[in-house]
Protein backbone atom coordinates (compact mmCIF):
# COMPACT_ATOMS: atom_id res chain seq x y z
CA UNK A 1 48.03 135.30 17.97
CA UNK A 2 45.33 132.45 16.26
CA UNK A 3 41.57 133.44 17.05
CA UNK A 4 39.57 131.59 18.62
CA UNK A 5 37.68 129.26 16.44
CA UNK A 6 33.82 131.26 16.92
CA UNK A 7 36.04 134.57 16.18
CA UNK A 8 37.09 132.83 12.84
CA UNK A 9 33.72 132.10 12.01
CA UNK A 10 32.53 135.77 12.60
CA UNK A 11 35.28 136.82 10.40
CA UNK A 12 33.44 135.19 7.80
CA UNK A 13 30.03 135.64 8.70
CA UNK A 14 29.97 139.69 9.08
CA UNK A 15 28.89 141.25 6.15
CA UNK A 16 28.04 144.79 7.83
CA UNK A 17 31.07 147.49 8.12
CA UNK A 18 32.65 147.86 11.52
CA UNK A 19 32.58 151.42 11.00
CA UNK A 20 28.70 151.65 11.34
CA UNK A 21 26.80 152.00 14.09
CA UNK A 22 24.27 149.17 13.26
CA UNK A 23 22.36 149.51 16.41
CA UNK A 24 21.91 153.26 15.54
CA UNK A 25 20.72 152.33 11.87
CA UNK A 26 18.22 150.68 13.51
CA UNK A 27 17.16 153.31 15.48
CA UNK A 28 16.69 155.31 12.04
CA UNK A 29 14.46 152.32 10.33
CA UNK A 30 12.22 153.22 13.60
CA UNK A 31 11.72 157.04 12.92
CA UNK A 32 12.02 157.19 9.02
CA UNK A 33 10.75 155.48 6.06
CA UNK A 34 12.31 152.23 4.59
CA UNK A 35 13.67 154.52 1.59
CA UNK A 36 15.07 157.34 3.66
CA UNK A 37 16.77 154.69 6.13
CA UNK A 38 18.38 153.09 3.18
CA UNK A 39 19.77 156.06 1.65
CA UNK A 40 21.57 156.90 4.67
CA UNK A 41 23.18 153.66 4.76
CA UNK A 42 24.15 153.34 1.54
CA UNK A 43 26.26 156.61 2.01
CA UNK A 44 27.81 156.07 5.40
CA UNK A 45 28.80 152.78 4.14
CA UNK A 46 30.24 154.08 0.86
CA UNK A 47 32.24 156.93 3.23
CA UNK A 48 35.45 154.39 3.17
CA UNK A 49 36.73 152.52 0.12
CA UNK A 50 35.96 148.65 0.13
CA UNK A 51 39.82 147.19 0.96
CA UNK A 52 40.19 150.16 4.26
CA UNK A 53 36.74 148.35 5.59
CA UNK A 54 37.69 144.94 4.71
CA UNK A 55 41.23 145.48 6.18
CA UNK A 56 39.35 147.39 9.36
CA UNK A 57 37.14 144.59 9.59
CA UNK A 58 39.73 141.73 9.99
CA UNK A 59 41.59 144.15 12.52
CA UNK A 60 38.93 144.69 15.04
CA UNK A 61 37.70 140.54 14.78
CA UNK A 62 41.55 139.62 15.66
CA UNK A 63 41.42 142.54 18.56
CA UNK A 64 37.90 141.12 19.99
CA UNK A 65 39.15 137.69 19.64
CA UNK A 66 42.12 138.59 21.92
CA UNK A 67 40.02 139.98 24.12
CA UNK A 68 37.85 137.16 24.49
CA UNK A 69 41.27 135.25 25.11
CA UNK A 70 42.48 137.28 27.45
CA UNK A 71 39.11 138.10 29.17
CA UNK A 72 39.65 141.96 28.45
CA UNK A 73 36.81 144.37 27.08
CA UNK A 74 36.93 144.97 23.79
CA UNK A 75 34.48 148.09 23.59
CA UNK A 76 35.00 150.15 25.23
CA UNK A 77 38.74 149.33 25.40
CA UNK A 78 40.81 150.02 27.77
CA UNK A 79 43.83 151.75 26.71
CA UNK A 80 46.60 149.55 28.55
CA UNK A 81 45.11 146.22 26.91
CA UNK A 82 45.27 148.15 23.44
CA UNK A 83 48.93 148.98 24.52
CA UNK A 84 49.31 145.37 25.84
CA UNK A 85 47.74 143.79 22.30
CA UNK A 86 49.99 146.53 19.98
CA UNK A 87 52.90 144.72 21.87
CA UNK A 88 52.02 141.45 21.92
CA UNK A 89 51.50 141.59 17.65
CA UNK A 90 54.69 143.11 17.44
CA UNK A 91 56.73 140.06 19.24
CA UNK A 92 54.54 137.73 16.80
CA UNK A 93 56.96 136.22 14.27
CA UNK A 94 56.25 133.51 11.17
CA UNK A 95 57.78 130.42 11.11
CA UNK A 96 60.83 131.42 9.44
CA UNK A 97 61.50 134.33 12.56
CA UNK A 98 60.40 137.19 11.07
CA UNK A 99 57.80 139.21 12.35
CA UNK A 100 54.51 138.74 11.76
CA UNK A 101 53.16 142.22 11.67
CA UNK A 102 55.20 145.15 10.53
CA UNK A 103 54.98 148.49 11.87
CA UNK A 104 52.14 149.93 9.41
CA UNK A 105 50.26 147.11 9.66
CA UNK A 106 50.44 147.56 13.97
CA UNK A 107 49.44 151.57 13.24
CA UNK A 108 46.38 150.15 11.14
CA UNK A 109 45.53 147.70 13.90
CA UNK A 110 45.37 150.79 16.14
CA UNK A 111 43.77 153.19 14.07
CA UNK A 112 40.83 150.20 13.38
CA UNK A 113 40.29 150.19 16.76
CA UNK A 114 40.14 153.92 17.08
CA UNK A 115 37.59 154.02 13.85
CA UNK A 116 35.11 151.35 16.09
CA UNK A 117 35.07 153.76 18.98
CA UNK A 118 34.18 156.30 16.77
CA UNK A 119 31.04 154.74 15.41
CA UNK A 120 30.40 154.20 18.22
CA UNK A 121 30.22 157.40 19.65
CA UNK A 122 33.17 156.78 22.20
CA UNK A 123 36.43 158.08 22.61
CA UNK A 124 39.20 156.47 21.24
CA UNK A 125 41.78 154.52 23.47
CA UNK A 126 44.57 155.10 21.15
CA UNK A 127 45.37 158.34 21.56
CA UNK A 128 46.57 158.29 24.89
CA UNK A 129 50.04 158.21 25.91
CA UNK A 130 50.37 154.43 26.57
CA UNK A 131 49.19 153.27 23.05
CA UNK A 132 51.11 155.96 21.03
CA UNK A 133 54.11 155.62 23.05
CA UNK A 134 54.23 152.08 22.65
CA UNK A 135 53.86 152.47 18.76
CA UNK A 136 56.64 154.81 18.77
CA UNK A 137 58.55 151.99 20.50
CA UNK A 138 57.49 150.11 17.99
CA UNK A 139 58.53 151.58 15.17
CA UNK A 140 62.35 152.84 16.44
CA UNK A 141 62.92 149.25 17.61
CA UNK A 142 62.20 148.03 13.61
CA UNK A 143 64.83 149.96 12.29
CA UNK A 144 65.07 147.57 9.28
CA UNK A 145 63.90 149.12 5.87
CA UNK A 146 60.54 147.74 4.57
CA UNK A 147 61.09 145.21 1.63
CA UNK A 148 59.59 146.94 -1.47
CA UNK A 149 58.61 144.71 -4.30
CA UNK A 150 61.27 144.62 -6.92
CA UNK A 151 60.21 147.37 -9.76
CA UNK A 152 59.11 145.64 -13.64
CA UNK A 153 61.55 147.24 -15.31
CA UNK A 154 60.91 146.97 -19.74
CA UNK A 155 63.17 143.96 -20.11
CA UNK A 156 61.26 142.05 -17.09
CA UNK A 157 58.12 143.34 -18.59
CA UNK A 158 58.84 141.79 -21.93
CA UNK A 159 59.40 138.48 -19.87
CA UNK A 160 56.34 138.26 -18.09
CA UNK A 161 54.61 138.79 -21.66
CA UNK A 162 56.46 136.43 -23.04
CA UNK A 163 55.21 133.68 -20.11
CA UNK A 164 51.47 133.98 -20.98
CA UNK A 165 49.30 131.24 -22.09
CA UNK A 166 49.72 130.00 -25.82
CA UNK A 167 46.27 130.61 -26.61
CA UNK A 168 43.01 131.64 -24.76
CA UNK A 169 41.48 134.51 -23.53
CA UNK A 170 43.58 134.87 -20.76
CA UNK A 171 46.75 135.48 -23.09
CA UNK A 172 45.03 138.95 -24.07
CA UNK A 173 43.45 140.09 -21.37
CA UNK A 174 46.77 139.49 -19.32
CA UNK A 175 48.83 141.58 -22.17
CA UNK A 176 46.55 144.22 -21.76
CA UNK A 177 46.85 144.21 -17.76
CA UNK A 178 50.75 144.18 -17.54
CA UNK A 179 50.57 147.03 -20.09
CA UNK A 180 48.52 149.43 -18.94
CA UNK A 181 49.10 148.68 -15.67
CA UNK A 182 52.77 149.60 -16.13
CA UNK A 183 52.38 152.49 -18.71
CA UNK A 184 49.87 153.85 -16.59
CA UNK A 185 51.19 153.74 -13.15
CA UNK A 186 48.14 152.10 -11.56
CA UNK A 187 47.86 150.86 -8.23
CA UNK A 188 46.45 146.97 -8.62
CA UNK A 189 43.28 148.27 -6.79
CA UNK A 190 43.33 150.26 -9.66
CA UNK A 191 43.91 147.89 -12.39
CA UNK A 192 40.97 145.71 -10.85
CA UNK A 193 38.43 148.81 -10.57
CA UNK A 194 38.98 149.60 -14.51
CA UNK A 195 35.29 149.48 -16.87
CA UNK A 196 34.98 149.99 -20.15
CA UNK A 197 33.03 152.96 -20.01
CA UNK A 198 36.49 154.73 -17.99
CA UNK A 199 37.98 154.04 -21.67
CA UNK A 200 38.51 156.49 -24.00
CA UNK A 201 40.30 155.69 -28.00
CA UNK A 202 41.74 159.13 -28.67
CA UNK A 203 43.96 160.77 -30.78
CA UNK A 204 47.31 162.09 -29.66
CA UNK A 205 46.26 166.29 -31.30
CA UNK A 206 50.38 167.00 -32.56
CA UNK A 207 51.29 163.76 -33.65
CA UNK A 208 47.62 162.20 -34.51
CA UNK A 209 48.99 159.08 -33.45
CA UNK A 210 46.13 157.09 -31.26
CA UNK A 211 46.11 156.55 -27.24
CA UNK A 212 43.92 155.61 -24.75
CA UNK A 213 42.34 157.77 -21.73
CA UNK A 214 41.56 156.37 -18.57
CA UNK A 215 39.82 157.57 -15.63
CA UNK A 216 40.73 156.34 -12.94
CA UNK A 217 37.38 157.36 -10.37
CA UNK A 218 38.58 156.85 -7.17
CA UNK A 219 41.56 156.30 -6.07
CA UNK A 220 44.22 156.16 -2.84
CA UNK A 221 44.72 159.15 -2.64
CA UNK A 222 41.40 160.89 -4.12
CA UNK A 223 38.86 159.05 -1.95
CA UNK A 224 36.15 160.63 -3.28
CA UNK A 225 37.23 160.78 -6.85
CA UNK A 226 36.83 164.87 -6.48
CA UNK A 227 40.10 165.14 -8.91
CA UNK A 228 38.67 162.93 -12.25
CA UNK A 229 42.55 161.51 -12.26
CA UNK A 230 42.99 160.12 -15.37
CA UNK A 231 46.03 158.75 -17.19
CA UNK A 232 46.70 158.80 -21.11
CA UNK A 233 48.51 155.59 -22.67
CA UNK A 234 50.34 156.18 -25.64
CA UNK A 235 51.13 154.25 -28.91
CA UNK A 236 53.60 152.04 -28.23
CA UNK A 237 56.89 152.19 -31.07
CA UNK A 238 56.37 148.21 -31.00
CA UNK A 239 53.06 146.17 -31.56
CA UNK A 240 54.29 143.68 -28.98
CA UNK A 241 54.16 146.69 -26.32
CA UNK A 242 51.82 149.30 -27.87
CA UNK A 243 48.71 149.39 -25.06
CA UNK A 244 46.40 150.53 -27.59
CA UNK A 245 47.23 147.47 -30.24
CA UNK A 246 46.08 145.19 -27.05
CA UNK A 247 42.90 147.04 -25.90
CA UNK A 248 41.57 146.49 -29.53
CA UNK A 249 42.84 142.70 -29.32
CA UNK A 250 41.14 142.42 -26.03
CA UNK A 251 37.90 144.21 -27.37
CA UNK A 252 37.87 141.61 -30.36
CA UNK A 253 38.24 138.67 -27.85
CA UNK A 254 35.09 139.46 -26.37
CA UNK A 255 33.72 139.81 -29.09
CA UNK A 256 34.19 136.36 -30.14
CA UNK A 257 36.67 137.11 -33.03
CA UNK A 258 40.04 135.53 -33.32
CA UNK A 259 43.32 137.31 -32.98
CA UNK A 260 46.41 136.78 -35.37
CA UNK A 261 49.32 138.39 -33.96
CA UNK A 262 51.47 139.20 -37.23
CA UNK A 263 53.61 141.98 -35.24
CA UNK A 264 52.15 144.80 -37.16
CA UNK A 265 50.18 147.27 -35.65
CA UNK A 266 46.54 147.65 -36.00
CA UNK A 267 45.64 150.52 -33.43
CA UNK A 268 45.30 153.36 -36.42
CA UNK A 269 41.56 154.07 -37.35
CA UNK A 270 40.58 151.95 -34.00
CA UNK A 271 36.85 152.46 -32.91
CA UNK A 272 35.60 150.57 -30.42
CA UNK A 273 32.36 149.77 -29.90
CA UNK A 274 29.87 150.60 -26.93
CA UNK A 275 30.81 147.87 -24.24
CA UNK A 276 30.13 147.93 -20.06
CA UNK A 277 31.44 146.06 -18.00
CA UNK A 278 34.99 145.34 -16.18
CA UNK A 279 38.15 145.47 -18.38
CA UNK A 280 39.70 143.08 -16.56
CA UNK A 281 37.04 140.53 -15.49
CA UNK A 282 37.70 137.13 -14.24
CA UNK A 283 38.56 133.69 -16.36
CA UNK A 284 38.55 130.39 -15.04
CA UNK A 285 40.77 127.40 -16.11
CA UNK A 286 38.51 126.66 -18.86
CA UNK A 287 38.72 129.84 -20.62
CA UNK A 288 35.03 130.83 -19.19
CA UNK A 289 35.03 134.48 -18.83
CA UNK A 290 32.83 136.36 -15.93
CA UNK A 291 31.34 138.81 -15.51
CA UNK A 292 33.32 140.29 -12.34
CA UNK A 293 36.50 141.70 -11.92
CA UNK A 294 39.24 140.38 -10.98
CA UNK A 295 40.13 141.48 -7.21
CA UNK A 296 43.52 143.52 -6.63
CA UNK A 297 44.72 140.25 -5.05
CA UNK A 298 44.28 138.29 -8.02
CA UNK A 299 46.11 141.30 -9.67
CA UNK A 300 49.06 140.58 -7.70
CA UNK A 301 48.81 136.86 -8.08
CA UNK A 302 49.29 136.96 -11.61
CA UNK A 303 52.09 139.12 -11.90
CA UNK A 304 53.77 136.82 -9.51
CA UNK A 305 52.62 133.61 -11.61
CA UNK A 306 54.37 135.34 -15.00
CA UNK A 307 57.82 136.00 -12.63
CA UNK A 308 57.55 132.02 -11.67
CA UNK A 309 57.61 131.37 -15.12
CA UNK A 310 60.07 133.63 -16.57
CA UNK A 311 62.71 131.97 -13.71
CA UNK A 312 62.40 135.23 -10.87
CA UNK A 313 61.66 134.97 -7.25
CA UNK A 314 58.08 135.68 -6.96
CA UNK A 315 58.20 136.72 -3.73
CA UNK A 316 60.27 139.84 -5.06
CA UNK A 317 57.25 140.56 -7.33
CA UNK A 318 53.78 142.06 -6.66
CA UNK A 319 51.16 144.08 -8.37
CA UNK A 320 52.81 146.91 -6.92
CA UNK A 321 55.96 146.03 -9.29
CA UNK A 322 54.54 147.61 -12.26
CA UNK A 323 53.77 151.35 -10.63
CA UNK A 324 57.04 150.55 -9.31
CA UNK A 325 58.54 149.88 -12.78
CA UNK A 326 57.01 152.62 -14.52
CA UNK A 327 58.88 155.36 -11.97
CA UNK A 328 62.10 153.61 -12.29
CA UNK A 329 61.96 153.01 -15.89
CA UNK A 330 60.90 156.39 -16.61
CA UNK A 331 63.86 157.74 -14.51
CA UNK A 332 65.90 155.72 -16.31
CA UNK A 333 64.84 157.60 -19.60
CA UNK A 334 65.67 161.06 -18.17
CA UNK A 335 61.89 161.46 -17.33
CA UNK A 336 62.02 164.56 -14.98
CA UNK A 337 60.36 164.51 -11.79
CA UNK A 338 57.33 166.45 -13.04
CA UNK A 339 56.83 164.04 -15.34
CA UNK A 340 56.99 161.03 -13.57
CA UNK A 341 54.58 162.77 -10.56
CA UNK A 342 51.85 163.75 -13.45
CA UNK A 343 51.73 159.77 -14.85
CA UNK A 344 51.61 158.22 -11.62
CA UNK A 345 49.89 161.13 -9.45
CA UNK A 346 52.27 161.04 -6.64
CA UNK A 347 52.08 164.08 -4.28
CA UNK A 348 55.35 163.94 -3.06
CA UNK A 349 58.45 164.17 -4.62
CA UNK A 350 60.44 162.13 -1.65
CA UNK A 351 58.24 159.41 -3.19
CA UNK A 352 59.35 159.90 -6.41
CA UNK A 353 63.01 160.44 -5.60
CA UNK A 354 63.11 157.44 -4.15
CA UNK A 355 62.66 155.57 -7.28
CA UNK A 356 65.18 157.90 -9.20
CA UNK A 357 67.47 156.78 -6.59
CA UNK A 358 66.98 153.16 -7.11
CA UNK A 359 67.26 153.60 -10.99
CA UNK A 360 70.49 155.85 -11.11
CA UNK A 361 71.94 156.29 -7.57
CA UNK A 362 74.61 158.52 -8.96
CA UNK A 363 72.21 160.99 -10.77
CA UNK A 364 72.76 164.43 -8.91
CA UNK A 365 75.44 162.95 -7.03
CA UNK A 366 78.38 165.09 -5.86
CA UNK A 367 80.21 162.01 -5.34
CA UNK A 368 80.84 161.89 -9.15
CA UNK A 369 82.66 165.31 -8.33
CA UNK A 370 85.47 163.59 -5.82
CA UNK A 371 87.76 162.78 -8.49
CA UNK A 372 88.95 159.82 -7.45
């Protein structure tokens, strides 16, 4: 399913969301002042996160570019060319055979389309029968089991740690990422949206041992970051893996001073200073270090560089590995289910239980009762 080559170029050259009636913006510049008129935009285009626009975004260029292929209508749609472009995407394999799309990423495809008509004040072609039967079809006919990313469990985690860079900023910062991003659960979205002023250096009040509080802002599933989730890092029992001990080496880093890693820890007493900013900002093969964040992609990127180097397929890795890890991990350590939900603010215990499954299939298992 390639786009036509002016489609490709739109992809690139949109910078408005999909999900906003532009035309109708207009219409409000007209009848209101240049202030009011910007206000309201500003909030309808802050009403979905940045990745569910970009992701809509790429999903209704690829559905127009069909239709310009296929000489259909793109808007309004009809809803047997939907039905007829859902199917076509689903037969769409890679080189290597296997499809091209899997049966979430079909459902977004859909749902983009649905979110266009919206905006636009018409009514969406994929909720009639056609389109939602032919997901259905879809999704009974893939009866294979998504491929998760293989969970960072503590041994893998001391790997990757041990792959970073010799020297440089990058060696740091990176410590502090596959830390916290593991000890706290986070989503790689996450990771990348962290600033310094959603740090907190704290003391743990029964043990007066110190941790770090993060707040997370918005998040998957708190869109509007009504919640404040937050997650508390503790001191870790070794300076190689305490999260706290690398936030203060980070810290220093920027601040131009040099770091001598002696093994002991230096996180009692911590205060850091007043710093904005991302934690996790970008740094180039020199060692320059930006001023922007580092995408989620770039998240994911790295942990799959580190697996590369410690000898593991990367293509079993992902930024998802870590949240991924810290479930299993914690499973592993007789975390209860509670616990493991509070840390990585799942909703759902099937979630949850799916990990526990993966890290001790017999726990809770009658089978153990057979006596064979």
């Amino acid at each position: 399913m390639s786009l036509p080559e002016p489609v490709q170029h739109a992809l690139v050259r949109v910078s408005h969301s999909v999900l906003i009636d532009v035309d109708a913006l207009a219409g409000v510049r007209e009848r209101f002042d240049d202030e009011q008129a910007a206000s309201l935009s500003g909030y309808l285009r802050s009403a979905q996160s940045p990745n569910t626009v970009r992701a809509y975004r790429s999903d209704w260029i690829a559905w127009a570019g069909w239709c310009q292929a296929e000489g259909r209508q793109a808007l309004p749609a009809d809803p047997l060319d939907v039905a007829v472009y859902l199917a076509v995407a689903a037969d769409t394999v890679k080189p290597d055979g296997s499809p091209a799309f899997g049966p979430s990423t079909l459902e977004r495809k859909s749902a983009a389309i649905s979110a266009v008509h919206a905006a636009n004040g018409l009514p969406s072609p994929t909720r009639s029968d056609v389109v939602r039967l032919t997901l259905r079809g879809i999704r009974r006919t893939r009866k294979a089991q998504p491929q998760r990313k293989r969970p960072v469990l503590l041994d893998t985690l001391e790997a990757l740690l041990a792959e970073r860079p010799p020297e440089g900023p990058a060696r740091t910062r990176d410590a502090l990422l596959l830390l916290v991003g593991f000890a706290g659960a986070l989503r790689r979205s996450e990771l990348a949206g962290v600033e310094f002023e959603d740090v907190t250096v704290d003391v743990d009040p029964r043990t007066h041992e110190p941790l770090l509080l993060i707040r997370l802002g918005t998040t998957k599933t708190d869109q509007t970051g009504k919640h404040q989730q937050s997650v508390v890092l503790p001191r870790g029992s070794r300076r190689p893996t305490c999260p706290v001990c690398a936030f203060a080496d980070w810290t220093e880093v920027l601040d131009g001073k040099e770091i001598i890693e002696t093994g002991l820890h230096r996180c009692h007493g911590y205060q850091p200073g007043a710093r904005q900013g991302a934690v996790f900002p970008i740094i180039n093969r020199h060692g320059g270090i930006s001023a922007k964040a580092m995408s989620g992609r770039a998240v994911a990127e790295l942990v799959k560089r580190y697996a590369v180097r410690a000898g593991l397929d990367p293509a079993m890795f992902g930024g998802h590995s870590l949240r991924a890890g810290f479930a299993t991990q914690a499973a592993l350590g007789g975390a209860s289910d509670r616990e493991i939900m509070r840390q990585g603010r799942w909703t759902n215990p099937r979630t949850v239980h799916r990990y526990i499954r993966t890290a001790n299939p017999l726990e809770d298992n009658a089978v153990t009762r057979l006596g064979l």
